[in-house]
PDB file of N, CA and C in Angstrom:
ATOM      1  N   UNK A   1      44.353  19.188   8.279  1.00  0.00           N
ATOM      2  CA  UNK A   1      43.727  18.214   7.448  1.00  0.00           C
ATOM      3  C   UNK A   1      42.262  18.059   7.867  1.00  0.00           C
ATOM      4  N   UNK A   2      41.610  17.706   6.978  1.00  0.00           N
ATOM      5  CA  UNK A   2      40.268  17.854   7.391  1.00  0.00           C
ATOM      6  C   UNK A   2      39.386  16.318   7.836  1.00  0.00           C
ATOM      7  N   UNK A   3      38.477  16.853   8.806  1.00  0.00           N
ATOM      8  CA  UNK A   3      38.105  15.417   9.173  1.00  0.00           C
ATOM      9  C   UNK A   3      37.524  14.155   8.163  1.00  0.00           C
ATOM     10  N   UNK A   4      37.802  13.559   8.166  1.00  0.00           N
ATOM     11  CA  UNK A   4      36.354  12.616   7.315  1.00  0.00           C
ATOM     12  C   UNK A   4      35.284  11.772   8.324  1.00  0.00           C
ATOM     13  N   UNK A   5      34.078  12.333   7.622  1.00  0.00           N
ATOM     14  CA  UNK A   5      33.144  11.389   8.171  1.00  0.00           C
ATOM     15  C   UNK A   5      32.435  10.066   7.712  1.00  0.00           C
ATOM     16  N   UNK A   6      32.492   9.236   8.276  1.00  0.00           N
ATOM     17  CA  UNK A   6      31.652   8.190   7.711  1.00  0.00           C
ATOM     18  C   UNK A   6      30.156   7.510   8.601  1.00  0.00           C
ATOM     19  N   UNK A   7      29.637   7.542   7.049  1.00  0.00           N
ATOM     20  CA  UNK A   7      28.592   7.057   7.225  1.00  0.00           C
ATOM     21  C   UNK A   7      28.060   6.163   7.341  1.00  0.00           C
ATOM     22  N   UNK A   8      26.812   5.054   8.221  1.00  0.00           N
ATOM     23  CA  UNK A   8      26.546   3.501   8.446  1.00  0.00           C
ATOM     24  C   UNK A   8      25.141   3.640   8.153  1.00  0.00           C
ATOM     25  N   UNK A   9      24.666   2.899   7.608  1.00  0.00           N
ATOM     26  CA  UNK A   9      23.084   2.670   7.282  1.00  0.00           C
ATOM     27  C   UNK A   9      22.950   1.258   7.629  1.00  0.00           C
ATOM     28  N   UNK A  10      24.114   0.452   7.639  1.00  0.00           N
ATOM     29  CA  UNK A  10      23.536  -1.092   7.674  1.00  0.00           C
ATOM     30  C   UNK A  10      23.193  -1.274   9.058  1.00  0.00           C
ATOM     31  N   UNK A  11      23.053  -0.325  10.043  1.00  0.00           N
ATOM     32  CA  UNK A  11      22.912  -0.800  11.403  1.00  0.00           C
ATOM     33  C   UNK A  11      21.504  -0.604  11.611  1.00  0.00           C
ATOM     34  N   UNK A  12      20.835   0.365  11.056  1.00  0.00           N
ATOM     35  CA  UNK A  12      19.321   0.575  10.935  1.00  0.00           C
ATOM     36  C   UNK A  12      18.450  -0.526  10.336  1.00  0.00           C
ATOM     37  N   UNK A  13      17.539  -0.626  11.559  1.00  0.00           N
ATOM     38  CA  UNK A  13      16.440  -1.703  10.890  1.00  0.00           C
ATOM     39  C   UNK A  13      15.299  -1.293  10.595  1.00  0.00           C
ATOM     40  N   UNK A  14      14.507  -1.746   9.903  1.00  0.00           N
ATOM     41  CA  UNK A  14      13.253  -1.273   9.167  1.00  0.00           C
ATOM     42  C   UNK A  14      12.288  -1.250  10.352  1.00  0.00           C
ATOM     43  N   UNK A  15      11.466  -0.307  10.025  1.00  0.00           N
ATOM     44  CA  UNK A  15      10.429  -0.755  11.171  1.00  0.00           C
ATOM     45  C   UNK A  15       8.897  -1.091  10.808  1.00  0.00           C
ATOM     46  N   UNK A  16       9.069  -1.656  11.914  1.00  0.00           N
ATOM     47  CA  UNK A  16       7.814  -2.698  12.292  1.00  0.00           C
ATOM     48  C   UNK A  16       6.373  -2.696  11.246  1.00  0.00           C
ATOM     49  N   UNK A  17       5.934  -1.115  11.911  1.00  0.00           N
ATOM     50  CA  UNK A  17       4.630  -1.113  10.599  1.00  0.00           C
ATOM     51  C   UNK A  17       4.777  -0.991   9.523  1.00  0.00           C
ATOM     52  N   UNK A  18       5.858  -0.170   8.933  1.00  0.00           N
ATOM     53  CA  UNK A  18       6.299  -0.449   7.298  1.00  0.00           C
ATOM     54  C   UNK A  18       6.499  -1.426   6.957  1.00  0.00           C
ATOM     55  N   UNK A  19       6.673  -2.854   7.399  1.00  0.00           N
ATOM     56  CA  UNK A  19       6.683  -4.062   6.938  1.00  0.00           C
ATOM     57  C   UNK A  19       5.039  -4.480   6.775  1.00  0.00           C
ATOM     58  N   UNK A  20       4.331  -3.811   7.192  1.00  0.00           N
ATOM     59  CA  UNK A  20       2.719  -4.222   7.984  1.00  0.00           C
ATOM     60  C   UNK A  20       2.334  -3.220   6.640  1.00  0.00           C
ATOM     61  N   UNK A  21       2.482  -2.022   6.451  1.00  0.00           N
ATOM     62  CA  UNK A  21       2.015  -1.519   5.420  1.00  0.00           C
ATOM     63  C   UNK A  21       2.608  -1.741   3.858  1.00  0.00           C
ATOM     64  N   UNK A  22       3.012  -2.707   3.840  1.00  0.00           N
ATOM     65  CA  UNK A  22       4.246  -2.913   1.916  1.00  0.00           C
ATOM     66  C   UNK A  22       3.365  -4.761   2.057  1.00  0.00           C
ATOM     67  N   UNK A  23       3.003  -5.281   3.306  1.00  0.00           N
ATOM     68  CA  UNK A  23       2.140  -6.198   3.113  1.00  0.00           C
ATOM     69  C   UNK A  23       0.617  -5.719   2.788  1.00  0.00           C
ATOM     70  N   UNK A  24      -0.050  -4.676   3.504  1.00  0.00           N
ATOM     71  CA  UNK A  24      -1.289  -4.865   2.920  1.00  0.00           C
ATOM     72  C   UNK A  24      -1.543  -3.722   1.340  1.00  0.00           C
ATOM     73  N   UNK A  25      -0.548  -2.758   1.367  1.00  0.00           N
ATOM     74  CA  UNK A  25      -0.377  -2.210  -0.093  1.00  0.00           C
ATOM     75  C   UNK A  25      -0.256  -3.769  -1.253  1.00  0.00           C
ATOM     76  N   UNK A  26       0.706  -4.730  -1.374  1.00  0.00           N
ATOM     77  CA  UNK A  26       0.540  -6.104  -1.720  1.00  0.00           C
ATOM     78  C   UNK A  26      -0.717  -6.284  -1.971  1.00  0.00           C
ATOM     79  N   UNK A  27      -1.577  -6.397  -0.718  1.00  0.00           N
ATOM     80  CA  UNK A  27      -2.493  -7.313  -0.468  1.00  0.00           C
ATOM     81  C   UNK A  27      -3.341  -6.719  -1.282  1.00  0.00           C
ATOM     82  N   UNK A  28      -3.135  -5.283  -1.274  1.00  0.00           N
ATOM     83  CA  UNK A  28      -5.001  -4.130  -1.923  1.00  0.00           C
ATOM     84  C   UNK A  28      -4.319  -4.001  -3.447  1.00  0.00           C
ATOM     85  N   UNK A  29      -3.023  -4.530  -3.732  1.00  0.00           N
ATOM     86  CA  UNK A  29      -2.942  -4.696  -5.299  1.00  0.00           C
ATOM     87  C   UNK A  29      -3.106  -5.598  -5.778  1.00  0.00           C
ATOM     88  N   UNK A  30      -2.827  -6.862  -5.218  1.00  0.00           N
ATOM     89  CA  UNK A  30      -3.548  -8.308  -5.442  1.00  0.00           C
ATOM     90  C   UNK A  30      -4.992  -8.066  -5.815  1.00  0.00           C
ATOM     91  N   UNK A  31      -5.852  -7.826  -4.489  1.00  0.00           N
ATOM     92  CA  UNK A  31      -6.897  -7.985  -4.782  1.00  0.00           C
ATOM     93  C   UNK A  31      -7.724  -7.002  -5.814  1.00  0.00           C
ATOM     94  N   UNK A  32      -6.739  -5.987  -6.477  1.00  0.00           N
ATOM     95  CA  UNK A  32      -7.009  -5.159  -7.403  1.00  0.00           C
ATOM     96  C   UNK A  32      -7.361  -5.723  -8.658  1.00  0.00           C
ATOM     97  N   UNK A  33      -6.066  -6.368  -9.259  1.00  0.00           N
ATOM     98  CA  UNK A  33      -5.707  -7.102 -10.359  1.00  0.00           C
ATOM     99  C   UNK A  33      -6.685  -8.124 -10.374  1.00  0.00           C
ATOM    100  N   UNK A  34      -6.769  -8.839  -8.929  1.00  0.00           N
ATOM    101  CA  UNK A  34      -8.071 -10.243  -9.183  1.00  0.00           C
ATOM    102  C   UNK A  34      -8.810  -9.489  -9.273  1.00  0.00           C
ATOM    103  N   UNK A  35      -9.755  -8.501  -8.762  1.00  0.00           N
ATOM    104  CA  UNK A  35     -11.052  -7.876  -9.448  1.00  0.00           C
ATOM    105  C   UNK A  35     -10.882  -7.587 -10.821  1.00  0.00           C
ATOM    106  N   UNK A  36     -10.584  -7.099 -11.116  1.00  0.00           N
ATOM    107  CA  UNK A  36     -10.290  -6.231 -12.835  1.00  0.00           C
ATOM    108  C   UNK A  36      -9.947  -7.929 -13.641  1.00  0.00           C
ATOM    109  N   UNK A  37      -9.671  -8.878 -13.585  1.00  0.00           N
ATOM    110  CA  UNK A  37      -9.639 -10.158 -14.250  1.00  0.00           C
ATOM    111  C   UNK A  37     -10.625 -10.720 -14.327  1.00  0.00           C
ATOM    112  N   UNK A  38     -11.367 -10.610 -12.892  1.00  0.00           N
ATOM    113  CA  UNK A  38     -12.776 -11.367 -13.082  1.00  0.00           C
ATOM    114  C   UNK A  38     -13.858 -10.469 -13.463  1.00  0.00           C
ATOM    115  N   UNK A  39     -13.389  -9.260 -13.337  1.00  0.00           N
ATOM    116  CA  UNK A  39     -14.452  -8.165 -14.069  1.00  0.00           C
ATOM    117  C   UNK A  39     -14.118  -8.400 -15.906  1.00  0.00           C
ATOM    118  N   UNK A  40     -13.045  -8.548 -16.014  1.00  0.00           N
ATOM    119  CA  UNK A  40     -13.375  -8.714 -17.083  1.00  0.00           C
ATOM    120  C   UNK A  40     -13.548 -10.028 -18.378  1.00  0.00           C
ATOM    121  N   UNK A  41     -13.315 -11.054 -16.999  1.00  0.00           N
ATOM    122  CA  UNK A  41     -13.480 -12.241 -17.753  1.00  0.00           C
ATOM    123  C   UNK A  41     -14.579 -12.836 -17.726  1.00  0.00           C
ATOM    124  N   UNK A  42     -15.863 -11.924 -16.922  1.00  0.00           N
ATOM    125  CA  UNK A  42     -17.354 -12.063 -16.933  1.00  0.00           C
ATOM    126  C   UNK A  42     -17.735 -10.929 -17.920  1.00  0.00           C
ATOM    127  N   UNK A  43     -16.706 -10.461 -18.700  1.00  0.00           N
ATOM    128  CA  UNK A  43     -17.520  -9.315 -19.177  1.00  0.00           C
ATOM    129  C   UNK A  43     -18.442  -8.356 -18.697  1.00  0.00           C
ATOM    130  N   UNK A  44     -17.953  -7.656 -17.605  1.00  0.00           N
ATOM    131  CA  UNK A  44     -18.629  -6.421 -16.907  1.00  0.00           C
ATOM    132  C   UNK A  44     -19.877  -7.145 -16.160  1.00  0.00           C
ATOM    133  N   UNK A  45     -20.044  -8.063 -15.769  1.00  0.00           N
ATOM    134  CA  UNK A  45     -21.305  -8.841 -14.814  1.00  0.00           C
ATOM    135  C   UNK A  45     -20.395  -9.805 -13.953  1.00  0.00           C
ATOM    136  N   UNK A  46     -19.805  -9.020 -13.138  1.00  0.00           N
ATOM    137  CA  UNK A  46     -19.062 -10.084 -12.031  1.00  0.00           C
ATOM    138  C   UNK A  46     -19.999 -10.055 -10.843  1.00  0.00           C
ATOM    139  N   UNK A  47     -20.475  -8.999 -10.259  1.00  0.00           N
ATOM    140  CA  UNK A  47     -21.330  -8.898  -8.880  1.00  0.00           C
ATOM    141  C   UNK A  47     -20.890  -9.081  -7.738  1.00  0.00           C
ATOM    142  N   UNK A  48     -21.286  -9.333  -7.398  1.00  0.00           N
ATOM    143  CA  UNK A  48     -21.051  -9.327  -5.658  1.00  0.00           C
ATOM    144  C   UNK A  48     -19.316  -9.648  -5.484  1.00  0.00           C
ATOM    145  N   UNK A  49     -19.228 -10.565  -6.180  1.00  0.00           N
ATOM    146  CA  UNK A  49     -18.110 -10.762  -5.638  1.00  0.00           C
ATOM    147  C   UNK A  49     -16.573  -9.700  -6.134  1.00  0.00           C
ATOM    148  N   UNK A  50     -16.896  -9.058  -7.311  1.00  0.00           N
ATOM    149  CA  UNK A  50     -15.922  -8.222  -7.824  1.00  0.00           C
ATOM    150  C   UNK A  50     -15.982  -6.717  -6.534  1.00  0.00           C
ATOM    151  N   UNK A  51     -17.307  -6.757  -6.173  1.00  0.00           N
ATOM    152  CA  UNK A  51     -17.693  -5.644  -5.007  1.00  0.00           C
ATOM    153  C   UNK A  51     -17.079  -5.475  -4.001  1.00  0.00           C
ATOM    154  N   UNK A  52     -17.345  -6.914  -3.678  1.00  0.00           N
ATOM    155  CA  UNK A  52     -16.399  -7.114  -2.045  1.00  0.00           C
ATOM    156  C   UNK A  52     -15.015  -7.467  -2.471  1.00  0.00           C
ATOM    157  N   UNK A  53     -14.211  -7.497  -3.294  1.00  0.00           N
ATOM    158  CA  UNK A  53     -12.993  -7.544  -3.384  1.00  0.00           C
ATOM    159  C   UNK A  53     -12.652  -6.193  -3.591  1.00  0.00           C
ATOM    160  N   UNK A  54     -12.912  -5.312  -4.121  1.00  0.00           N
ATOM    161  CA  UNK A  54     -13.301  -3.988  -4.206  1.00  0.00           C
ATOM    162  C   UNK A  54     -12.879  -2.867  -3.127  1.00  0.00           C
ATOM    163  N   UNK A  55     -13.912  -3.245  -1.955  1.00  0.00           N
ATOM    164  CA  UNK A  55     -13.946  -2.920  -0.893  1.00  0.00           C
ATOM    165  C   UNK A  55     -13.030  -3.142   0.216  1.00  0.00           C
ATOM    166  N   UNK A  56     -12.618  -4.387  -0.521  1.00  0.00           N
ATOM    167  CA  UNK A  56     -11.818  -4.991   0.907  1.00  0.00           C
ATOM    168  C   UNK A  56     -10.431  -4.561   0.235  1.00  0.00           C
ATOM    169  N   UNK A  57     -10.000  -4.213  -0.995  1.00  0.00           N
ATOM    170  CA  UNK A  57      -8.908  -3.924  -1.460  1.00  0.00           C
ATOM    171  C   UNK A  57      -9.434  -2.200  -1.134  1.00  0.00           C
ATOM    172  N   UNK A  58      -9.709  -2.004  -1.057  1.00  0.00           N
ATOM    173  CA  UNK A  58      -9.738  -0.060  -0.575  1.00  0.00           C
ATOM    174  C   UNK A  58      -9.588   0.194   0.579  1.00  0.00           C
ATOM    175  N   UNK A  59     -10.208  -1.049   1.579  1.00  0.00           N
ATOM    176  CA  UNK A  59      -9.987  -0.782   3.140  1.00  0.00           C
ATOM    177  C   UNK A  59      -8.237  -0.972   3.117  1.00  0.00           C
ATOM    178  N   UNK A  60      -7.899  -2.358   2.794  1.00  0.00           N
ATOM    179  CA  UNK A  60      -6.287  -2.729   3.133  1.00  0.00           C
ATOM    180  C   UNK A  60      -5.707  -1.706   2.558  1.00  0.00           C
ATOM    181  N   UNK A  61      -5.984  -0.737   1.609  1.00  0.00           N
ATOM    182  CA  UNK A  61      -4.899   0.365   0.997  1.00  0.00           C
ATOM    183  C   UNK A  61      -5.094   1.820   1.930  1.00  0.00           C
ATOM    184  N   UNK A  62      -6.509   1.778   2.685  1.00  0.00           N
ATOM    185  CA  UNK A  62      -6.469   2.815   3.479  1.00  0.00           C
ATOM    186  C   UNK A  62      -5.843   2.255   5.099  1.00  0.00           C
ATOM    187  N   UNK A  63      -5.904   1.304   5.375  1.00  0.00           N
ATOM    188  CA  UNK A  63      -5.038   0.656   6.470  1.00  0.00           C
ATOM    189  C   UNK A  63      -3.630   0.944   6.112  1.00  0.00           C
ATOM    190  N   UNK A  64      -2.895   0.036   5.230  1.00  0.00           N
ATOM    191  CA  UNK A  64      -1.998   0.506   4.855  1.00  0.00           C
ATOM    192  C   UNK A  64      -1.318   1.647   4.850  1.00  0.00           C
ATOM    193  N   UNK A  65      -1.816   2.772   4.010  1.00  0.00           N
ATOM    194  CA  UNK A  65      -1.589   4.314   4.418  1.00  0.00           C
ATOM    195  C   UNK A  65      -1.412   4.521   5.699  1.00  0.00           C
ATOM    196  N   UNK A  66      -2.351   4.334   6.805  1.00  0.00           N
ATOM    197  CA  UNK A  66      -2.473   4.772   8.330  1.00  0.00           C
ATOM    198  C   UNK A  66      -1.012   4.234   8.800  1.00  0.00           C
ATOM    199  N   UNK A  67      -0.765   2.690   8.177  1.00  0.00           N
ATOM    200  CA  UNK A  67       0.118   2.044   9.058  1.00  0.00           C
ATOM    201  C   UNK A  67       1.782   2.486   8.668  1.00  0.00           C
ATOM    202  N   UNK A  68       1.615   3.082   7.134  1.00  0.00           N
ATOM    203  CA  UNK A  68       3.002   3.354   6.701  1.00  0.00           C
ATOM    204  C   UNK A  68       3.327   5.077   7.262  1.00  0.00           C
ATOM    205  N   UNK A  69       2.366   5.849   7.378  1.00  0.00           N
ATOM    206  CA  UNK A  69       2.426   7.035   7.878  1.00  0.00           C
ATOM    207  C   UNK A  69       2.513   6.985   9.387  1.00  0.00           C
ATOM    208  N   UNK A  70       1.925   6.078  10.104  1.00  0.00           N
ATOM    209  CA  UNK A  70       2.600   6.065  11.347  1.00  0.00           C
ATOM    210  C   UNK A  70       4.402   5.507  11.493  1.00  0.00           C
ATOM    211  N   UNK A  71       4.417   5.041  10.373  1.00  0.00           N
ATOM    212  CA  UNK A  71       5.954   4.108  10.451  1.00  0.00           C
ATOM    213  C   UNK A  71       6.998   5.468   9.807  1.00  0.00           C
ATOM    214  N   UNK A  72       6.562   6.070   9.405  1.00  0.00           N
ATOM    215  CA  UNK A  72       7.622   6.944   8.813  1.00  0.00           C
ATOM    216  C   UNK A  72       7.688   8.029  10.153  1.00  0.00           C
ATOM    217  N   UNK A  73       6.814   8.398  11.310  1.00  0.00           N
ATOM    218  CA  UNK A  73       7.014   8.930  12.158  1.00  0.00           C
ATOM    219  C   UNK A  73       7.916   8.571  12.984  1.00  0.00           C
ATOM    220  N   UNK A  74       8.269   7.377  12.826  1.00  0.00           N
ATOM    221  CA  UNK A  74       9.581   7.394  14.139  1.00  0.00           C
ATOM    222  C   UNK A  74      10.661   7.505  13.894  1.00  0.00           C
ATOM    223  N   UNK A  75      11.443   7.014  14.539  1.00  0.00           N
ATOM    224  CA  UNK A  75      12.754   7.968  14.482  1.00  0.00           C
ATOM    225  C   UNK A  75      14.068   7.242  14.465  1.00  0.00           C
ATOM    226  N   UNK A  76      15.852   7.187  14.084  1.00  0.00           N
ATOM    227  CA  UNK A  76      16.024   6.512  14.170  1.00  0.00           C
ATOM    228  C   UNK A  76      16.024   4.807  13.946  1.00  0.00           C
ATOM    229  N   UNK A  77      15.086   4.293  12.835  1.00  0.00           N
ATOM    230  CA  UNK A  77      15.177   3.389  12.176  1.00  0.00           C
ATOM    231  C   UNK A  77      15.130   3.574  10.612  1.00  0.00           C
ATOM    232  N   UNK A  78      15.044   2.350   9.792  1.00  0.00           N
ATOM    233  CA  UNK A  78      14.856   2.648   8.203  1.00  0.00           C
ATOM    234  C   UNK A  78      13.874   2.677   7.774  1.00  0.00           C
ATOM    235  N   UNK A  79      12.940   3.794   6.871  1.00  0.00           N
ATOM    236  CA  UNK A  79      11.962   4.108   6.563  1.00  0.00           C
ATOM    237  C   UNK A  79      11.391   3.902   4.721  1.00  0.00           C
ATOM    238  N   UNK A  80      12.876   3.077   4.233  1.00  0.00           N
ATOM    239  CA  UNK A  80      12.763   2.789   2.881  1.00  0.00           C
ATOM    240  C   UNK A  80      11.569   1.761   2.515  1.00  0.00           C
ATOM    241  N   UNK A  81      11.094   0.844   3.312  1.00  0.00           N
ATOM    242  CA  UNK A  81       9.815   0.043   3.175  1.00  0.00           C
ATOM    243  C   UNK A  81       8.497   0.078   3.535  1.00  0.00           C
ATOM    244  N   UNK A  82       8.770   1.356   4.532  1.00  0.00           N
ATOM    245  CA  UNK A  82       7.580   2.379   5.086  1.00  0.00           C
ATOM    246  C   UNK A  82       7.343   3.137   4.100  1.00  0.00           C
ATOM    247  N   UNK A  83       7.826   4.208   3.440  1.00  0.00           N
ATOM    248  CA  UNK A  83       7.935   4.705   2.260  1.00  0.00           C
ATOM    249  C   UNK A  83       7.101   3.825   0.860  1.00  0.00           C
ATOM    250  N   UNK A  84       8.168   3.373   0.647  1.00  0.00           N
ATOM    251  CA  UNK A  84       7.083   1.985  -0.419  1.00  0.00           C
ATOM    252  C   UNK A  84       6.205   1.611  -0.204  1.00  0.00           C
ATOM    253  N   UNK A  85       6.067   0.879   0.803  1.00  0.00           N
ATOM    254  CA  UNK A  85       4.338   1.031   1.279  1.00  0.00           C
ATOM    255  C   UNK A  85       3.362   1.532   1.766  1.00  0.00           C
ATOM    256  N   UNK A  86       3.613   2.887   1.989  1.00  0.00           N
ATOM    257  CA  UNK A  86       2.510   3.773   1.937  1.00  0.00           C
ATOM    258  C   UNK A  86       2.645   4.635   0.497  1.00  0.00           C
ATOM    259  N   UNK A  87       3.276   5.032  -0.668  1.00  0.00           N
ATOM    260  CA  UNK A  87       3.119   4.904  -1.597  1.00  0.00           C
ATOM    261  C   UNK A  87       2.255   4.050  -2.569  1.00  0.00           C
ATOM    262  N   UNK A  88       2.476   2.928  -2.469  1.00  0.00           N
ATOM    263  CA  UNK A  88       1.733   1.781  -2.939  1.00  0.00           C
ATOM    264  C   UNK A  88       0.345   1.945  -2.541  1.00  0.00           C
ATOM    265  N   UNK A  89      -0.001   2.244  -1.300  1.00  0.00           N
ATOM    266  CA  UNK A  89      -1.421   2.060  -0.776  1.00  0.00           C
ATOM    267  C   UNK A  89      -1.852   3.582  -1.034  1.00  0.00           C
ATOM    268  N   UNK A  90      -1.054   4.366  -1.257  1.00  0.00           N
ATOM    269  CA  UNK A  90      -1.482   5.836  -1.691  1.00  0.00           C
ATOM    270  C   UNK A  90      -2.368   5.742  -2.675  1.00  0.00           C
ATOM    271  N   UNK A  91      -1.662   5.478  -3.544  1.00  0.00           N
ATOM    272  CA  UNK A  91      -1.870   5.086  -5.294  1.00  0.00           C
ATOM    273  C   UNK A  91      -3.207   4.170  -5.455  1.00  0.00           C
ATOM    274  N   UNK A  92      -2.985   3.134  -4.435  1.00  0.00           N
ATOM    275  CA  UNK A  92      -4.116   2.298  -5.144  1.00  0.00           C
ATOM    276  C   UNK A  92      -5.758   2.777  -4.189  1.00  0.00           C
ATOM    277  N   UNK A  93      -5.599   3.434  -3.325  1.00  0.00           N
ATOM    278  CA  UNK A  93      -6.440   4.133  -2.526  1.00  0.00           C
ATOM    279  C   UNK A  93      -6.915   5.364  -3.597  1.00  0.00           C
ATOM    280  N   UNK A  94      -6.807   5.733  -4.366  1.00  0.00           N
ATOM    281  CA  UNK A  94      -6.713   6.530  -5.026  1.00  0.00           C
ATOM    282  C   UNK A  94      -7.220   5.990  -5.858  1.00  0.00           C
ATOM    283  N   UNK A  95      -6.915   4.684  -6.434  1.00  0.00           N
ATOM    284  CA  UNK A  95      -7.512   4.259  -8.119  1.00  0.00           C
ATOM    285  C   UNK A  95      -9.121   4.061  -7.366  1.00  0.00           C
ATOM    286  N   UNK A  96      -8.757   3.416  -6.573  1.00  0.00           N
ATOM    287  CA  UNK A  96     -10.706   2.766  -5.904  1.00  0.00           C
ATOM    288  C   UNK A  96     -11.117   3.828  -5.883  1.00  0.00           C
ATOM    289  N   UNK A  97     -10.775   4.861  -5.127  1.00  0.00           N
ATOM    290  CA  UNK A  97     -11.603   6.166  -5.016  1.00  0.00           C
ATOM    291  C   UNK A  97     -12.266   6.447  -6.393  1.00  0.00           C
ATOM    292  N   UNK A  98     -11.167   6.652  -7.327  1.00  0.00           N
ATOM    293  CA  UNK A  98     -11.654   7.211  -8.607  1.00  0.00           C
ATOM    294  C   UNK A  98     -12.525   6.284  -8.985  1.00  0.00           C
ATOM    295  N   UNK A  99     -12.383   4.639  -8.946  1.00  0.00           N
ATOM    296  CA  UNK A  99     -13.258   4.177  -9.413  1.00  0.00           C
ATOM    297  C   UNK A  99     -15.038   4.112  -8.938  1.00  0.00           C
ATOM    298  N   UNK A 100     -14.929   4.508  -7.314  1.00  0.00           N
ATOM    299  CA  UNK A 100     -16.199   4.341  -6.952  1.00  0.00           C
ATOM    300  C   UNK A 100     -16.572   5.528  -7.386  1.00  0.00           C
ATOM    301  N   UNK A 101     -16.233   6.781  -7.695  1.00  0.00           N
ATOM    302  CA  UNK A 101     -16.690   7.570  -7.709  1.00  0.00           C
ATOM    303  C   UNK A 101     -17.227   7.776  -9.108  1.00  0.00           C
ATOM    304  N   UNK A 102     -16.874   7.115  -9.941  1.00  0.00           N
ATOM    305  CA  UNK A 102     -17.010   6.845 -11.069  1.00  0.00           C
ATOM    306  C   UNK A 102     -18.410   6.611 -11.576  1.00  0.00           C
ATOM    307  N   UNK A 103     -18.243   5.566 -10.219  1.00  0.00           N
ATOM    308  CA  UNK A 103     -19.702   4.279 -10.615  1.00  0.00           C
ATOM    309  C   UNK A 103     -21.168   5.184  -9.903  1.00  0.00           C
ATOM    310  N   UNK A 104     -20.540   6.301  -9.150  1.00  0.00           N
ATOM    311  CA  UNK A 104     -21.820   6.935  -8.927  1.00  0.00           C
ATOM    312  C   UNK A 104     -22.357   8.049 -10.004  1.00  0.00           C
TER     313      UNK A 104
END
Protein backbone atom coordinates (compact mmCIF):
# COMPACT_ATOMS: atom_id res chain seq x y z
CA UNK A 1 0.00 0.00 0.00
CA UNK A 2 1.32 3.15 -0.68
CA UNK A 3 2.38 5.83 1.66
CA UNK A 4 0.38 9.03 2.01
CA UNK A 5 1.83 12.20 2.61
CA UNK A 6 0.55 15.11 4.22
CA UNK A 7 0.99 18.36 3.92
CA UNK A 8 1.02 21.59 6.73
CA UNK A 9 1.28 25.18 5.68
CA UNK A 10 -0.52 26.53 8.75
CA UNK A 11 2.67 26.21 10.78
CA UNK A 12 4.61 28.71 8.56
CA UNK A 13 4.72 32.28 9.41
CA UNK A 14 5.09 35.13 7.16
CA UNK A 15 8.09 36.92 7.35
CA UNK A 16 9.11 39.88 8.78
CA UNK A 17 10.08 42.16 5.72
CA UNK A 18 7.22 41.04 3.55
CA UNK A 19 4.97 42.52 6.01
CA UNK A 20 7.43 45.79 5.77
CA UNK A 21 7.21 45.58 1.99
CA UNK A 22 2.92 45.01 1.31
CA UNK A 23 3.09 48.16 3.90
CA UNK A 24 5.15 50.49 1.92
CA UNK A 25 3.85 49.00 -1.69
CA UNK A 26 0.28 50.40 0.30
CA UNK A 27 1.95 53.34 1.18
CA UNK A 28 3.59 54.23 -2.70
CA UNK A 29 -0.11 53.38 -3.93
CA UNK A 30 -1.76 55.67 -1.59
CA UNK A 31 0.39 58.25 -2.27
CA UNK A 32 -0.08 57.49 -6.02
CA UNK A 33 -3.83 57.87 -6.19
CA UNK A 34 -3.48 61.18 -3.79
CA UNK A 35 -1.16 62.64 -6.44
CA UNK A 36 -3.18 61.84 -9.61
CA UNK A 37 -6.49 63.44 -7.53
CA UNK A 38 -4.83 66.49 -6.73
CA UNK A 39 -3.20 66.57 -10.10
CA UNK A 40 -6.19 66.48 -11.37
CA UNK A 41 -8.41 68.40 -9.29
CA UNK A 42 -5.99 71.47 -9.90
CA UNK A 43 -6.19 70.72 -13.37
CA UNK A 44 -2.56 69.84 -14.27
CA UNK A 45 -1.03 72.90 -11.88
CA UNK A 46 -0.60 71.05 -8.61
CA UNK A 47 3.34 71.82 -8.02
CA UNK A 48 5.39 71.18 -5.56
CA UNK A 49 3.37 69.35 -3.75
CA UNK A 50 2.05 66.67 -6.41
CA UNK A 51 6.22 66.41 -6.91
CA UNK A 52 7.09 65.45 -3.61
CA UNK A 53 4.37 62.99 -3.27
CA UNK A 54 5.68 61.70 -6.44
CA UNK A 55 8.96 61.11 -5.23
CA UNK A 56 8.30 59.95 -2.03
CA UNK A 57 5.79 57.39 -3.57
CA UNK A 58 8.75 56.07 -5.99
CA UNK A 59 11.25 55.93 -3.14
CA UNK A 60 8.62 53.70 -0.78
CA UNK A 61 7.97 51.43 -4.02
CA UNK A 62 11.74 51.12 -4.58
CA UNK A 63 12.23 50.37 -0.73
CA UNK A 64 9.60 48.15 -0.87
CA UNK A 65 11.01 46.05 -3.78
CA UNK A 66 14.53 45.84 -1.82
CA UNK A 67 12.54 44.80 1.28
CA UNK A 68 10.17 42.15 -0.42
CA UNK A 69 13.14 40.65 -2.46
CA UNK A 70 15.15 40.31 0.52
CA UNK A 71 12.00 38.55 2.22
CA UNK A 72 11.47 36.07 -0.44
CA UNK A 73 15.22 35.00 0.14
CA UNK A 74 14.76 33.16 3.19
CA UNK A 75 13.89 30.10 3.82
CA UNK A 76 11.47 28.07 5.52
CA UNK A 77 8.80 30.67 6.26
CA UNK A 78 5.63 32.06 4.14
CA UNK A 79 6.44 34.14 1.28
CA UNK A 80 2.69 34.79 0.06
CA UNK A 81 2.85 38.58 1.46
CA UNK A 82 6.44 39.00 0.43
CA UNK A 83 5.35 38.12 -2.97
CA UNK A 84 2.39 40.66 -2.97
CA UNK A 85 4.39 43.15 -1.91
CA UNK A 86 7.07 43.27 -3.93
CA UNK A 87 4.75 42.88 -6.86
CA UNK A 88 2.81 45.82 -5.84
CA UNK A 89 5.96 47.97 -5.47
CA UNK A 90 7.20 46.38 -8.79
CA UNK A 91 4.33 47.76 -10.68
CA UNK A 92 4.05 51.00 -9.16
CA UNK A 93 7.94 51.60 -9.40
CA UNK A 94 7.42 51.16 -12.80
CA UNK A 95 4.35 53.52 -13.38
CA UNK A 96 6.66 56.55 -11.71
CA UNK A 97 9.43 55.52 -13.81
CA UNK A 98 7.32 55.74 -16.89
CA UNK A 99 5.91 58.73 -15.65
CA UNK A 100 9.13 60.70 -14.95
CA UNK A 101 10.41 59.71 -17.88
CA UNK A 102 7.70 60.97 -19.61
CA UNK A 103 7.95 64.42 -18.18
CA UNK A 104 11.48 64.64 -19.55
Amino acid sequence: MAKKYKYSFAGKKEVREGKGAILLASLALALFFASLILSYLSEGHAGTLTGAFGLFSFLCALYGLQQGFSALKTRKKGHGIAAVGTICSGITAIIWLTVFLMGL
